[in-house]
C-alpha atoms as a PDB file:
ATOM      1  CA  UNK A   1       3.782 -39.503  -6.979  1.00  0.00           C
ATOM      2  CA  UNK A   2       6.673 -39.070  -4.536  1.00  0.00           C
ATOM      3  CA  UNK A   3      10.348 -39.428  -4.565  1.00  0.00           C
ATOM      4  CA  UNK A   4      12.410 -40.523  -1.504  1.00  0.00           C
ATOM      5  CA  UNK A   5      14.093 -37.697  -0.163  1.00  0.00           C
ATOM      6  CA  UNK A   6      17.290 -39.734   0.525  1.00  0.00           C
ATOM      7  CA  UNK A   7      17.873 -41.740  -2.528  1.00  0.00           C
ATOM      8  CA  UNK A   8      15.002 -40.035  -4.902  1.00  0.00           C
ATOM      9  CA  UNK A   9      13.434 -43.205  -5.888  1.00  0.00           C
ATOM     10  CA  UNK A  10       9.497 -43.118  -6.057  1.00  0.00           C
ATOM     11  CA  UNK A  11       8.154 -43.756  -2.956  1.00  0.00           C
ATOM     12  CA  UNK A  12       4.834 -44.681  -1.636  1.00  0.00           C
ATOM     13  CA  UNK A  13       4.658 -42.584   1.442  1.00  0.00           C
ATOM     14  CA  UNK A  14       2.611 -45.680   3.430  1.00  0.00           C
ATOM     15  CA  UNK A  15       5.994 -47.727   2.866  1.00  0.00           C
ATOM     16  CA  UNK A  16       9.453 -48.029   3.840  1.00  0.00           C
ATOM     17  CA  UNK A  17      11.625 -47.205   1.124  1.00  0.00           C
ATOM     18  CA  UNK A  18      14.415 -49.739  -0.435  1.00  0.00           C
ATOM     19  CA  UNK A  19      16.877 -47.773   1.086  1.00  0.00           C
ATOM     20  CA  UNK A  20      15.447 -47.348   4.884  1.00  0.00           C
ATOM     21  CA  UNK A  21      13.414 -44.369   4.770  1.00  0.00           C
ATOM     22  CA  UNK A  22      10.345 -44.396   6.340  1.00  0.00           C
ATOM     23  CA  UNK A  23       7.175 -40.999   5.371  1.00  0.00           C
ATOM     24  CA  UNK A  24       5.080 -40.325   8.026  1.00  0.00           C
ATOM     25  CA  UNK A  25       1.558 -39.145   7.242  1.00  0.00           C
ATOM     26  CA  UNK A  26       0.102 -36.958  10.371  1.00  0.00           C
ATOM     27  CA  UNK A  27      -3.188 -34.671  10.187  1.00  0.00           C
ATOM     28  CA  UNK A  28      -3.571 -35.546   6.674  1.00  0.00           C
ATOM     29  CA  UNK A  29       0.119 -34.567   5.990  1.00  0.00           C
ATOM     30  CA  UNK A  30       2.971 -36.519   3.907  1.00  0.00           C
ATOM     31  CA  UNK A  31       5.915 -36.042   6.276  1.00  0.00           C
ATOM     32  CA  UNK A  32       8.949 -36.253   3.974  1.00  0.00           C
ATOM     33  CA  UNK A  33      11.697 -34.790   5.770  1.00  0.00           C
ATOM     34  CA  UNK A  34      14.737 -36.309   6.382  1.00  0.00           C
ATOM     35  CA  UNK A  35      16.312 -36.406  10.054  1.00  0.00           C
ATOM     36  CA  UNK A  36      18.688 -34.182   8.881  1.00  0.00           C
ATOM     37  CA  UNK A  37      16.530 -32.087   7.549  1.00  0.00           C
ATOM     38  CA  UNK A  38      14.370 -31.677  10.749  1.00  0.00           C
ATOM     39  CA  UNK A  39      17.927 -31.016  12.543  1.00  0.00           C
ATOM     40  CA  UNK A  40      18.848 -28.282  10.271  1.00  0.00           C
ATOM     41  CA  UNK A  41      15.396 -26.068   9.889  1.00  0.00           C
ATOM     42  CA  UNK A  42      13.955 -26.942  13.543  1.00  0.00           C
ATOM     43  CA  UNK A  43      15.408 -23.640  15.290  1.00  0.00           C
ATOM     44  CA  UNK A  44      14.322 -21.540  12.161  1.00  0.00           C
ATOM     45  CA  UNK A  45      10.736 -22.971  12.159  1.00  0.00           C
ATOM     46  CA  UNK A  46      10.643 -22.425  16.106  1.00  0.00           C
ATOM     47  CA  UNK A  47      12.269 -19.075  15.548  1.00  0.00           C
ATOM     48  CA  UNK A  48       9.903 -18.192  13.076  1.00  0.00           C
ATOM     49  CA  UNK A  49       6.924 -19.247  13.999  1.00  0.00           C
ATOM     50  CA  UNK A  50       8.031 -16.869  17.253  1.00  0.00           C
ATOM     51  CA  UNK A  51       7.847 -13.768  15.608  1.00  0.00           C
ATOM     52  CA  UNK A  52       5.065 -14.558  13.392  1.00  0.00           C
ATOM     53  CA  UNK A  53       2.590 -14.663  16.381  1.00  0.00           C
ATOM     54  CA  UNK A  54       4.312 -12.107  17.984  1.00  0.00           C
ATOM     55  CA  UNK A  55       3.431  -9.693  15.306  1.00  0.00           C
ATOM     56  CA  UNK A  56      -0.043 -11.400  15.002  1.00  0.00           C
ATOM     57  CA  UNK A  57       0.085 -12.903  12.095  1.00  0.00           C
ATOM     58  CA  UNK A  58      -1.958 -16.202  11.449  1.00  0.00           C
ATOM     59  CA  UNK A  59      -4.317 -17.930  13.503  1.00  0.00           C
ATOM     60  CA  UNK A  60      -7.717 -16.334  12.051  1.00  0.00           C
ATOM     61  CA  UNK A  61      -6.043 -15.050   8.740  1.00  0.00           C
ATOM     62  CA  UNK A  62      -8.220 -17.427   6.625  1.00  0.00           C
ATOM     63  CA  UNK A  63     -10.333 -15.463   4.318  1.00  0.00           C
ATOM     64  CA  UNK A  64      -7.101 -14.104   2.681  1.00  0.00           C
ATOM     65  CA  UNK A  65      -6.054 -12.270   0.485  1.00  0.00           C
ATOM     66  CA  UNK A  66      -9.560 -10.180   0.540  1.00  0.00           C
ATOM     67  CA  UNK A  67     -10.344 -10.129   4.424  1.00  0.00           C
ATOM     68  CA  UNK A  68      -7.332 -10.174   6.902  1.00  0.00           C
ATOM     69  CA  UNK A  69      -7.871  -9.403  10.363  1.00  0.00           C
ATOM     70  CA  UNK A  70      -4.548  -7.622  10.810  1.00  0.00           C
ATOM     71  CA  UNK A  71      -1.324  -6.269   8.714  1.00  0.00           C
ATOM     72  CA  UNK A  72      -4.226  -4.406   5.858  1.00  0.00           C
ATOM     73  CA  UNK A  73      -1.782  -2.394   4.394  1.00  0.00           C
ATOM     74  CA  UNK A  74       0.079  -5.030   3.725  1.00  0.00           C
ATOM     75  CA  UNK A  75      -2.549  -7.321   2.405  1.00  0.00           C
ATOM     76  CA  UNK A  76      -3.635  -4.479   0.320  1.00  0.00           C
ATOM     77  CA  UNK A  77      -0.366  -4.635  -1.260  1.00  0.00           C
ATOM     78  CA  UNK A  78      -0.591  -8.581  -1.750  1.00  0.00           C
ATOM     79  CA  UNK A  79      -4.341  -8.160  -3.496  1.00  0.00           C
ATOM     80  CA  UNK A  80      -3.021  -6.242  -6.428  1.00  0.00           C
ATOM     81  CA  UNK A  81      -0.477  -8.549  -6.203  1.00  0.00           C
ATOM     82  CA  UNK A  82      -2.980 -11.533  -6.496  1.00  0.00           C
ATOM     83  CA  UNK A  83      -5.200 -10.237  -8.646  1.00  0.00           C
ATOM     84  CA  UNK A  84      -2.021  -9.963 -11.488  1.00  0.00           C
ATOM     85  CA  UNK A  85      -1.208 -13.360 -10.692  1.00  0.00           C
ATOM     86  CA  UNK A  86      -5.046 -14.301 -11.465  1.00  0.00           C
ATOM     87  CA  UNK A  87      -4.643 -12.730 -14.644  1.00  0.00           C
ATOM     88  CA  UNK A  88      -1.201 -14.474 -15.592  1.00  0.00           C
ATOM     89  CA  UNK A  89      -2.716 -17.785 -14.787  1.00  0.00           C
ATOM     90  CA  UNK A  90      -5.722 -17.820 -16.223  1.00  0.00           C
ATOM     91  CA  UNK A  91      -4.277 -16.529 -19.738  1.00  0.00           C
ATOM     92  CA  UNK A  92      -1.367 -19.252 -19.046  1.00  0.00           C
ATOM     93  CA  UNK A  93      -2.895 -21.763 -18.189  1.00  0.00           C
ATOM     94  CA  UNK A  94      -6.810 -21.480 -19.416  1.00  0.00           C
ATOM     95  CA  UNK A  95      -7.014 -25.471 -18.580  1.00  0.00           C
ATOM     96  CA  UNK A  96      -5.404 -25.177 -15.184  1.00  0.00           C
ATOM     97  CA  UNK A  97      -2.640 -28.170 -14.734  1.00  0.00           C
ATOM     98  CA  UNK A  98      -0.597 -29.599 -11.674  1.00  0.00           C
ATOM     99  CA  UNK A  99       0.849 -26.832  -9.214  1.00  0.00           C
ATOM    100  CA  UNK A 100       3.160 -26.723  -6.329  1.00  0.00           C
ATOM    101  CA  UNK A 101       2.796 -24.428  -3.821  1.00  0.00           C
ATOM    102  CA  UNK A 102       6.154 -23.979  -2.405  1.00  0.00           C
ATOM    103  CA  UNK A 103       6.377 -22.584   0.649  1.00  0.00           C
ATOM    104  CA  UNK A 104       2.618 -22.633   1.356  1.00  0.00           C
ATOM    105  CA  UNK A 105       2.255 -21.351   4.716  1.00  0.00           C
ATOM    106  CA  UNK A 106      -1.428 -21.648   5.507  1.00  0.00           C
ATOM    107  CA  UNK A 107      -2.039 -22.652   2.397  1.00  0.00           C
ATOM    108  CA  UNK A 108      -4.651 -19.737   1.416  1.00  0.00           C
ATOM    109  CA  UNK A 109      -3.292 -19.663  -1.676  1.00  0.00           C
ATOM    110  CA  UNK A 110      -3.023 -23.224  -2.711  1.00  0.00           C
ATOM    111  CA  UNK A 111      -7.281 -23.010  -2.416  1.00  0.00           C
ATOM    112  CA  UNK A 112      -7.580 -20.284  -4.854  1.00  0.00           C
ATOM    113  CA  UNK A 113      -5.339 -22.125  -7.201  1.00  0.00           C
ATOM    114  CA  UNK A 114      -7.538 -25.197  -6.485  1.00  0.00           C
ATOM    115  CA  UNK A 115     -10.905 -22.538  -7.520  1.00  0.00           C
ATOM    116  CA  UNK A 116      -8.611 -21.743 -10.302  1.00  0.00           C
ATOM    117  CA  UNK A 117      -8.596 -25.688 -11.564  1.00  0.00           C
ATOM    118  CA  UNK A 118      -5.553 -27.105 -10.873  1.00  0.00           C
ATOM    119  CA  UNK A 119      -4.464 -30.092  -9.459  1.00  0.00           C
ATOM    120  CA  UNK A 120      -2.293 -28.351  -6.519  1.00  0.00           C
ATOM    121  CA  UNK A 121       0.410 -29.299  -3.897  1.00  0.00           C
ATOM    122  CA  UNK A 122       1.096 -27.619  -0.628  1.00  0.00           C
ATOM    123  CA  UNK A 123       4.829 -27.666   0.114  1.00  0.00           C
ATOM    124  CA  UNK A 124       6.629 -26.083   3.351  1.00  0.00           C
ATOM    125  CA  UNK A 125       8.369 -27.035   6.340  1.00  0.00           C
ATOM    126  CA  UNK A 126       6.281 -25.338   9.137  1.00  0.00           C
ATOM    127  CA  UNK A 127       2.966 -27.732   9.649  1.00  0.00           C
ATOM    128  CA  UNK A 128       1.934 -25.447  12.282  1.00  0.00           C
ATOM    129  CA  UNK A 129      -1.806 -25.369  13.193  1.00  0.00           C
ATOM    130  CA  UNK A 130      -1.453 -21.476  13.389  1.00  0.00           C
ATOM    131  CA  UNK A 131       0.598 -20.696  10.239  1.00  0.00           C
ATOM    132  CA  UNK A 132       1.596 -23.947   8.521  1.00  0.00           C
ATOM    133  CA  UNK A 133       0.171 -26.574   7.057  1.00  0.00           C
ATOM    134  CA  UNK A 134      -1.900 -27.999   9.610  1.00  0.00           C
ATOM    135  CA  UNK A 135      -3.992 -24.511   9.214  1.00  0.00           C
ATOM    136  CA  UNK A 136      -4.712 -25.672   5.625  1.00  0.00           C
ATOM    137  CA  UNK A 137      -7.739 -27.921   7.149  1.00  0.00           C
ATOM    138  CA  UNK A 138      -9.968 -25.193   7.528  1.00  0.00           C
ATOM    139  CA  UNK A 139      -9.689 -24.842   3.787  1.00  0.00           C
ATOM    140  CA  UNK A 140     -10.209 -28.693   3.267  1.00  0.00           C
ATOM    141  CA  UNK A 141     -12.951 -29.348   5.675  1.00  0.00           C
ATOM    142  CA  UNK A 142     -15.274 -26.734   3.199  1.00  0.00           C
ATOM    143  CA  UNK A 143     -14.485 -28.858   0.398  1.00  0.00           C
ATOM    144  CA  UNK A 144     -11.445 -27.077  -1.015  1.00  0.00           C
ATOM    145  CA  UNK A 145      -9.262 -29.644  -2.384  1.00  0.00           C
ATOM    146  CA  UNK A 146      -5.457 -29.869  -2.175  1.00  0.00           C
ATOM    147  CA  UNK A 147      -2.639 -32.413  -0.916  1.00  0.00           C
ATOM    148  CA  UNK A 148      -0.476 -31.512   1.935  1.00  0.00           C
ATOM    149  CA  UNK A 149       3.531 -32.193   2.113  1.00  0.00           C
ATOM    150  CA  UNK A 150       6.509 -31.548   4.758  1.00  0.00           C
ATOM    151  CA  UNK A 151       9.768 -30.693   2.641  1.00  0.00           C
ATOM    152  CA  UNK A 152      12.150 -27.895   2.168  1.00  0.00           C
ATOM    153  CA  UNK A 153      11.528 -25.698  -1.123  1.00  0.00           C
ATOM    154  CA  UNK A 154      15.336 -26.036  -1.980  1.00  0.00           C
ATOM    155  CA  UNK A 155      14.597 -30.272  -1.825  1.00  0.00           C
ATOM    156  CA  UNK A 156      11.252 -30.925  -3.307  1.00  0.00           C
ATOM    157  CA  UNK A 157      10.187 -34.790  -2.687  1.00  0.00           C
ATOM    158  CA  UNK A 158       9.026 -35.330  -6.197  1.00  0.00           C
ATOM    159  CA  UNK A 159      10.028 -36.447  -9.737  1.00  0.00           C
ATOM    160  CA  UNK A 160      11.474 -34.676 -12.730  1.00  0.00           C
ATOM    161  CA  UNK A 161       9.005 -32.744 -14.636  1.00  0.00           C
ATOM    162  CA  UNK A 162       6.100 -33.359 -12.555  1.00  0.00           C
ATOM    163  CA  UNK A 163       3.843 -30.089 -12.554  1.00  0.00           C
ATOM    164  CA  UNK A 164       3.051 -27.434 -15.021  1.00  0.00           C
ATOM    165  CA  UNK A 165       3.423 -24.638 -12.694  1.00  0.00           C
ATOM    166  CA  UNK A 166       5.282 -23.834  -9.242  1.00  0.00           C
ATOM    167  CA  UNK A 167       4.222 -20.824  -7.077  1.00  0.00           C
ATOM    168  CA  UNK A 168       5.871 -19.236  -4.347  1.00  0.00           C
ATOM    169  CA  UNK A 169       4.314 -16.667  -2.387  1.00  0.00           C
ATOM    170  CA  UNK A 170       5.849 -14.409   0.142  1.00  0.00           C
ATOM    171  CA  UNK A 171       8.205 -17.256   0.505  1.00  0.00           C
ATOM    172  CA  UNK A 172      11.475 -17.247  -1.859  1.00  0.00           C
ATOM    173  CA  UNK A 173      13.356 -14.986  -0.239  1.00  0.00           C
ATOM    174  CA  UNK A 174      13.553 -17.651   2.684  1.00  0.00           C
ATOM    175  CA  UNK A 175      15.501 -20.128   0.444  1.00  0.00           C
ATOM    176  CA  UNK A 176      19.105 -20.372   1.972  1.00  0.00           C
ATOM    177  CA  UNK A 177      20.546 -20.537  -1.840  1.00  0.00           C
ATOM    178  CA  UNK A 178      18.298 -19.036  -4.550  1.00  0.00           C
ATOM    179  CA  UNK A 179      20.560 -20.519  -7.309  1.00  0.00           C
ATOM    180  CA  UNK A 180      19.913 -24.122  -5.460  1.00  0.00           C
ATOM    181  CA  UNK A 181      16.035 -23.489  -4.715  1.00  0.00           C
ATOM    182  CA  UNK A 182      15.622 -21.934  -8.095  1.00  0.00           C
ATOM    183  CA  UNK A 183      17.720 -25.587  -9.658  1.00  0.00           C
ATOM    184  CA  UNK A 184      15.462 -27.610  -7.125  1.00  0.00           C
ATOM    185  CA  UNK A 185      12.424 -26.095  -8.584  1.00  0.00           C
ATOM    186  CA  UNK A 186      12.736 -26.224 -12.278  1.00  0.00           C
ATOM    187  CA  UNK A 187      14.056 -29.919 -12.045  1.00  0.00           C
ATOM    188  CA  UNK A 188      10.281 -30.526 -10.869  1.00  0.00           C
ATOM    189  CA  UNK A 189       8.714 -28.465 -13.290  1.00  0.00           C
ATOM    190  CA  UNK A 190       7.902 -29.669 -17.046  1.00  0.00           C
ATOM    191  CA  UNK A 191       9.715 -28.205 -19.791  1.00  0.00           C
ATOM    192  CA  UNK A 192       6.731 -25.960 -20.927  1.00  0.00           C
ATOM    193  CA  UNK A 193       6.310 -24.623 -17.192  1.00  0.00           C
ATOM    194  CA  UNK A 194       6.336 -22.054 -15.694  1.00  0.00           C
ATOM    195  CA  UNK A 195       7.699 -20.492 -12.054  1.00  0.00           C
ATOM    196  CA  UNK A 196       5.964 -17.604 -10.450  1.00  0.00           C
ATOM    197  CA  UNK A 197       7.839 -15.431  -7.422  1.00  0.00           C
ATOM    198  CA  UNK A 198       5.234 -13.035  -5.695  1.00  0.00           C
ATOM    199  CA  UNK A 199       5.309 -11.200  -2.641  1.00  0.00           C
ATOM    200  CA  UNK A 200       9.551 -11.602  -1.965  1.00  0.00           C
ATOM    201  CA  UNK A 201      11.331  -8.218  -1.856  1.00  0.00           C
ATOM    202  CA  UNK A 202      12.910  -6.674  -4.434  1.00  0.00           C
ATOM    203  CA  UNK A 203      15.426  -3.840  -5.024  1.00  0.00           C
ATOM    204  CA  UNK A 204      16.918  -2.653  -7.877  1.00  0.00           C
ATOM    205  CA  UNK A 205      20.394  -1.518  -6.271  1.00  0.00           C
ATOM    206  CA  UNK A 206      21.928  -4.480  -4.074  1.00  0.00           C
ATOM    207  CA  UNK A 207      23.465  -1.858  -1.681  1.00  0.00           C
ATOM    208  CA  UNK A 208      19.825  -0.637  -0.987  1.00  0.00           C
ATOM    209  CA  UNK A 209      18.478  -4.652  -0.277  1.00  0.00           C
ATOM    210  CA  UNK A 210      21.321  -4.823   2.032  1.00  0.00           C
ATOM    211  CA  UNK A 211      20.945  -1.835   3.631  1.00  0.00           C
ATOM    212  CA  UNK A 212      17.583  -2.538   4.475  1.00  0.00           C
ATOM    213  CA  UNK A 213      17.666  -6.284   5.101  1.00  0.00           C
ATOM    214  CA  UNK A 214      20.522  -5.321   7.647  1.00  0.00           C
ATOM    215  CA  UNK A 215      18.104  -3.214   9.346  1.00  0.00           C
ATOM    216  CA  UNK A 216      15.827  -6.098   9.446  1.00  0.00           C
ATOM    217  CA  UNK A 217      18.266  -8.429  10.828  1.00  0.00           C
ATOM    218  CA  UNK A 218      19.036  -6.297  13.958  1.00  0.00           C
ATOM    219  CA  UNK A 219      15.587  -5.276  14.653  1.00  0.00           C
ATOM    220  CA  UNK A 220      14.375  -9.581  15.028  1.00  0.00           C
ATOM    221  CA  UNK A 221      17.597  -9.436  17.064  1.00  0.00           C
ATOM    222  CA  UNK A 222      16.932  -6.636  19.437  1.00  0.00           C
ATOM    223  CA  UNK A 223      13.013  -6.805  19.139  1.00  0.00           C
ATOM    224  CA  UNK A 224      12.447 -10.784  19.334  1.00  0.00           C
ATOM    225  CA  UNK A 225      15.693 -12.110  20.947  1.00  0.00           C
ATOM    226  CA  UNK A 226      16.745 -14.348  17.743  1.00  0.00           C
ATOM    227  CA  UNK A 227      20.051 -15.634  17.048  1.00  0.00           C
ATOM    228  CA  UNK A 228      22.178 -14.354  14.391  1.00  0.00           C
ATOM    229  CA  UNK A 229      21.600 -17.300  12.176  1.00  0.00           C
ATOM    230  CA  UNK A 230      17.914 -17.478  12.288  1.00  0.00           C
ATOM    231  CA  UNK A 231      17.750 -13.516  11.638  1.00  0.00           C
ATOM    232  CA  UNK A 232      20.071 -13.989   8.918  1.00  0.00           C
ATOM    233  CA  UNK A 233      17.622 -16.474   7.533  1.00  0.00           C
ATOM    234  CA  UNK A 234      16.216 -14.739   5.037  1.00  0.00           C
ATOM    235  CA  UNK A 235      17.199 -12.531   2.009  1.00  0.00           C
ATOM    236  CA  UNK A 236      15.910 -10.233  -0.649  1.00  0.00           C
ATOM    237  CA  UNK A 237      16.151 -10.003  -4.559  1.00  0.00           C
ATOM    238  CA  UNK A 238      18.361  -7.549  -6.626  1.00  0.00           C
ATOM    239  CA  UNK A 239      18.747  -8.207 -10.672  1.00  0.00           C
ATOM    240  CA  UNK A 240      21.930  -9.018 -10.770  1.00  0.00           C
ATOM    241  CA  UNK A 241      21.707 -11.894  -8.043  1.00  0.00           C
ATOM    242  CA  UNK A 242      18.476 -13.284  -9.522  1.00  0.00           C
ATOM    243  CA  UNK A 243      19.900 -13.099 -12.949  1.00  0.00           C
ATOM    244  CA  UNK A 244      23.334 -15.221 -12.060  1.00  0.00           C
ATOM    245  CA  UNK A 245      20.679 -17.358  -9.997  1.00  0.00           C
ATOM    246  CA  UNK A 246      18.514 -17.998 -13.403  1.00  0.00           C
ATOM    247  CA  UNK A 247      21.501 -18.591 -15.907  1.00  0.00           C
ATOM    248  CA  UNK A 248      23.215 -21.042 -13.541  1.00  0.00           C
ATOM    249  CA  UNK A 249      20.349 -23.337 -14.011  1.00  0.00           C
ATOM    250  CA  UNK A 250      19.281 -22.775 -17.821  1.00  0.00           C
ATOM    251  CA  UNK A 251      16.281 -20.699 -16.851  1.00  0.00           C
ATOM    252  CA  UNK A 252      15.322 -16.870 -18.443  1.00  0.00           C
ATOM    253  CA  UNK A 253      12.769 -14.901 -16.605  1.00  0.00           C
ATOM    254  CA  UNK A 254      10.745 -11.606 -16.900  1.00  0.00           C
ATOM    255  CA  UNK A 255       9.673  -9.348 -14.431  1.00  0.00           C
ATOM    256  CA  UNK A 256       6.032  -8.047 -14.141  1.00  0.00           C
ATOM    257  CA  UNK A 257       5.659  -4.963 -11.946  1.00  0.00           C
ATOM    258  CA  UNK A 258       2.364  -4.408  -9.662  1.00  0.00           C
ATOM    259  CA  UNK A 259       0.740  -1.136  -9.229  1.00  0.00           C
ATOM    260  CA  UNK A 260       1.352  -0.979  -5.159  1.00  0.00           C
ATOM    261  CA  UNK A 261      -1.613   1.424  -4.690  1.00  0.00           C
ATOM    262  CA  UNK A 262      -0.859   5.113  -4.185  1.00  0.00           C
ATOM    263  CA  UNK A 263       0.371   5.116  -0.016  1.00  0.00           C
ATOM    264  CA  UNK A 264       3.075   2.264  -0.782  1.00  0.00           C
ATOM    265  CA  UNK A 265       3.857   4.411  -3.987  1.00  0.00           C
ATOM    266  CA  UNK A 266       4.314   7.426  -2.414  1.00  0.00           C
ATOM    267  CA  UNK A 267       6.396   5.983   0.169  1.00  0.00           C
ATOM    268  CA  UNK A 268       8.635   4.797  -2.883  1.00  0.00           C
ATOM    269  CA  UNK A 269       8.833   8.294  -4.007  1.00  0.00           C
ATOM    270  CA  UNK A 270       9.969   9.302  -0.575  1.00  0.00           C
ATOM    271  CA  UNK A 271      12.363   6.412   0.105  1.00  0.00           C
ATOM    272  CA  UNK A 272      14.635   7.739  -3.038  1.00  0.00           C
ATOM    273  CA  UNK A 273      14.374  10.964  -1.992  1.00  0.00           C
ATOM    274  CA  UNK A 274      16.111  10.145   1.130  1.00  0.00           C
ATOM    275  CA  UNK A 275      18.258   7.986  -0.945  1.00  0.00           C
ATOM    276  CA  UNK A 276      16.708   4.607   1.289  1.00  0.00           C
ATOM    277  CA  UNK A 277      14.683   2.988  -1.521  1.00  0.00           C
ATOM    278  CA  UNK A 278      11.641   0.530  -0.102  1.00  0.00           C
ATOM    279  CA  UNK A 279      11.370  -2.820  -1.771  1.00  0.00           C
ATOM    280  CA  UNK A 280       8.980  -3.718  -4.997  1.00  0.00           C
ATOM    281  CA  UNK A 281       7.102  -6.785  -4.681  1.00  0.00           C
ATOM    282  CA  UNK A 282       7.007  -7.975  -8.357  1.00  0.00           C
ATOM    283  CA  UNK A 283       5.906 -10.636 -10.132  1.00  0.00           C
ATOM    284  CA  UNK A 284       8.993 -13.020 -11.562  1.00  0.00           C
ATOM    285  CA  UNK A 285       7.864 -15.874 -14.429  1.00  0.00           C
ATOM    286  CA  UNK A 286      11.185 -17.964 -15.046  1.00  0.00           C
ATOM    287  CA  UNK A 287      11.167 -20.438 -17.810  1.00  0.00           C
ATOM    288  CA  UNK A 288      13.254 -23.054 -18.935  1.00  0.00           C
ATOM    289  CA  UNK A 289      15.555 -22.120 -21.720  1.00  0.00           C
ATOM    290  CA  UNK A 290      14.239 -23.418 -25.118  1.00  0.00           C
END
């Protein structure tokens, strides 16, 4: 079941909503943004999907996380990453249950979490046949089975208490407002759910996040000719922020570290030694407060 983005009513996505709003369903895809929406993310999407096949990412990155064909040292990273999240889920949730995907990319990991048995959703903004959603039918014409929808994180088209678990992946630290998304996201979860952050930097020290996500900022600038704005797009995760984020909205979370394998590691150990700490790529499970 939907909701209407503009007055949150269910909605069948074939019909006009009561109060004007019109779905469109393209490649197999519930389109619900609004037209504001489109107005506000359309330079990031173009802007991003820019500099994602400009550092080759996408296109025949399907077999993921165990066979990129580019970026393997990052996707080494993300394995050990994946393979904790297998574990968490499958002592979680032994049964499997209704998922969101949010902010699914390509969706390669909304199939596993169909292998995994559960009922999953593919949410994101980008339904590019490269990188976004659209890519998701090579996953779907092998039999993999998952529905498709066009909708910001921060906005999610559905009703209260709807799915048992939400995953974001390498996406979070995207979300314009992670008190908002974080809100957005636990309305649509059930009270006995859970919501799993992977693959979003993290930094214990704020100074050190900013330090580096400054660095980041100029470099999209200089390298790939963004605009302020866009570069500015996205963010990183310190404790303190993320903890402010989590009370503001009744949640609690705990934070599962990942063995990064011993070159990212050692890296670490070098990055404090020249006092420029690299980020951690945890695992976050927030919960609603009992």
């Amino acid at each position: 079941m939907y909701s209407c983005p503009e007055c949150r009513q269910p909605i069948d996505p074939a019909q006009r909503c009561a109060c004007g709003f019109l779905a469109r369903i393209d490649d197999g895809i519930v389109d619900l943004m609004t037209p504001a929406q489109i107005e506000e993310y359309s330079g990031f999407i173009t802007a991003y999907d820019a500099v994602r096949q400009a550092e080759g990412w996408g296109g025949d990155d399907l077999d993921l996380p165990h066979a990129p064909q580019g970026h393997r040292e990052i996707w080494a990273v993300r394995r050990r990453t994946f393979r904790r999240l297998d574990r968490l889920l499958r002592r979680t949730f032994p049964t499997g249950g209704k998922v969101l995907d949010a902010g699914a990319g390509n969706c390669w990991l909304t199939r596993h979490l169909d292998h995994w048995g559960f009922d999953a959703t593919a949410l994101d903004i980008n339904t590019s046949p490269r990188d976004g959603l659209r890519a998701g039918q090579a996953y779907l014409s092998v039999g993999d089975r998952f529905e498709r929808v066009r909708a910001p994180m921060e906005a999610p088209p559905f009703p209260d208490e709807s799915f048992d678990l939400v995953v974001s992946s390498g996406a979070f630290h995207y979300a314009p407002d992670p008190g908002r998304t974080l809100g957005a996201l636990a309305r649509v979860l059930k009270s006995s759910g859970h919501i799993v952050i992977l693959d979003s930097p993290w930094y214990e020290r704020r100074p050190d996040g900013r330090r580096a996500w400054e660095q980041g900022v100029r470099d999209l600038i200089q390298t790939h000719g963004l605009d302020e704005a866009d570069a500015r797009r996205s963010t990183f995760l310190y404790p303190g922020g993320f903890e402010a984020a989590t009370l503001e909205n009744g949640l609690t979370y705990r934070r599962l570290s990942v063995w990064p394998g011993w070159r990212r590691a050692i890296d670490a150990v070098r990055g404090r030694f020249y006092e420029r700490p690299i980020a951690a790529f945890p695992l976050l499970v927030v919960r609603k407060r009992s």
